[in-house]
Protein backbone atom coordinates (compact mmCIF):
# COMPACT_ATOMS: atom_id res chain seq x y z
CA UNK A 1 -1.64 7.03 -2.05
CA UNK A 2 -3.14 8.84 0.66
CA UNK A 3 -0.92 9.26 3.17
CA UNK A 4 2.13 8.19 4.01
CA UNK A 5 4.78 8.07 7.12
CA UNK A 6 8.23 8.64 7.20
CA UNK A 7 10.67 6.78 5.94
CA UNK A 8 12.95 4.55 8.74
CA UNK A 9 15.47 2.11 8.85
CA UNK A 10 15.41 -1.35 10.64
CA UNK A 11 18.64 -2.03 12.84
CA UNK A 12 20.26 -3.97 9.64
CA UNK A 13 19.56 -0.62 8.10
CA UNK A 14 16.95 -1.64 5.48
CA UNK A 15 14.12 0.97 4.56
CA UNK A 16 10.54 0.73 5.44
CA UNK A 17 7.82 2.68 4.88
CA UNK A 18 4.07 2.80 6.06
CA UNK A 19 1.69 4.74 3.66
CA UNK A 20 -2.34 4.32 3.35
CA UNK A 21 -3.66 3.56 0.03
CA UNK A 22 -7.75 4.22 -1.45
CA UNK A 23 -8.98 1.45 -3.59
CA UNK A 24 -12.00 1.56 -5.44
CA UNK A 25 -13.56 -1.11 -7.64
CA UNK A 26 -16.90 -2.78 -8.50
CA UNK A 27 -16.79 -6.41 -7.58
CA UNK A 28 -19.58 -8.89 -7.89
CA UNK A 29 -21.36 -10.51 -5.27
CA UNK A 30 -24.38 -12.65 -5.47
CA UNK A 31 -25.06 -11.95 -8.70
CA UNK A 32 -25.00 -8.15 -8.06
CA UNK A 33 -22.48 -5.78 -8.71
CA UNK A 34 -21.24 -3.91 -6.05
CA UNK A 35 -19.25 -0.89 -5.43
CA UNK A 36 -16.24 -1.07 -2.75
CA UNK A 37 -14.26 1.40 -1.63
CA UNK A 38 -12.21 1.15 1.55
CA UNK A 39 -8.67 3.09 2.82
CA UNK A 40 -5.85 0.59 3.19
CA UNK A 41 -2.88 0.39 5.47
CA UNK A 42 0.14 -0.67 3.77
CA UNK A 43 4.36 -1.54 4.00
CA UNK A 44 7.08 -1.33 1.60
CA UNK A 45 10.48 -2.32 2.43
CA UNK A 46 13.69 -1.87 0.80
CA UNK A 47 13.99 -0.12 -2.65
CA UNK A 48 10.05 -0.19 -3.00
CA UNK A 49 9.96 1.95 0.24
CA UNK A 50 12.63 4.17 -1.69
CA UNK A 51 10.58 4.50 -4.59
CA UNK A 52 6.92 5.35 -2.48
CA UNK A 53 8.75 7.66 -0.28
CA UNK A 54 9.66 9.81 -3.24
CA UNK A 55 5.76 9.51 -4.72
CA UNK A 56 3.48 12.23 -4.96
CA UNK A 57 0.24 11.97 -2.11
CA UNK A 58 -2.83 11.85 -4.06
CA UNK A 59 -0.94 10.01 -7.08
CA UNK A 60 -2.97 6.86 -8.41
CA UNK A 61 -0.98 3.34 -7.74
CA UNK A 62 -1.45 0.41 -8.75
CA UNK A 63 -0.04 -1.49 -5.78
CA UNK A 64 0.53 -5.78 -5.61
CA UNK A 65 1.42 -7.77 -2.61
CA UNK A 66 -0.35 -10.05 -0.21
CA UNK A 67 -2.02 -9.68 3.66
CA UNK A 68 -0.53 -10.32 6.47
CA UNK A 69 -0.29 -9.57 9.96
CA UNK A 70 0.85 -5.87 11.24
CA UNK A 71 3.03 -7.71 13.74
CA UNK A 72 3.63 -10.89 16.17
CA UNK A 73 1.34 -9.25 18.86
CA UNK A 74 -0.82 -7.46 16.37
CA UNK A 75 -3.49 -8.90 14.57
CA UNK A 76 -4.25 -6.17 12.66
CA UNK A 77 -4.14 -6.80 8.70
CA UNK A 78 -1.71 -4.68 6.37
CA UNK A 79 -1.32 -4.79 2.53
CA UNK A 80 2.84 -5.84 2.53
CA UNK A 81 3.54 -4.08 -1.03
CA UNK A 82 5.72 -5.78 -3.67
CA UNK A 83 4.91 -4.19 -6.58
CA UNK A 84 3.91 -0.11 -6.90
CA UNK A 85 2.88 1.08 -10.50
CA UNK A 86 2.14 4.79 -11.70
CA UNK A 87 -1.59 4.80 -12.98
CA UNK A 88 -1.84 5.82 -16.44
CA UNK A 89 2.07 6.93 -17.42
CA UNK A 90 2.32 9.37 -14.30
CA UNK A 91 5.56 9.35 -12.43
């Protein structure tokens, strides 16, 4: 995780958090292998946005969930996390 923001509440009261993640992998394309690496805006919500709140910045995730838009009027893609993982046994 690179960044994150600070943890609010909805009006029902449920957590959310917005944090920025790095990925890196090597993917292939055309027969080629090629290296990507991109910064990606993400959400948690509910205990998940508990759990990232209370994550080191800088400590590798492994971080599962699907795209979708940021909001009604925003087109704007975001990573909506379900699943956050230490990398390698950290905490």
């Amino acid at each position: 995780m690179l960044k994150r923001g600070a943890l609010r509440f909805t009006p029902a009261g449920i957590p959310i958090l917005d944090f920025v993640i790095a990925h890196s992998s090597v993917q292939s394309e055309a027969g080629s292998r090629r290296k990507v690496q991109c910064d990606v805006d993400a959400v948690a919500v509910g205990e998940l946005a508990v759990r990232i709140e209370a994550t080191k910045i800088n400590q590798p995730l492994q971080v599962a969930g699907f795209l979708a838009r940021n909001s009604v009027g925003n087109r704007k893609l975001m990573l909506r996390a379900v699943r956050v993982e230490p990398v390698g046994g950290a905490d």
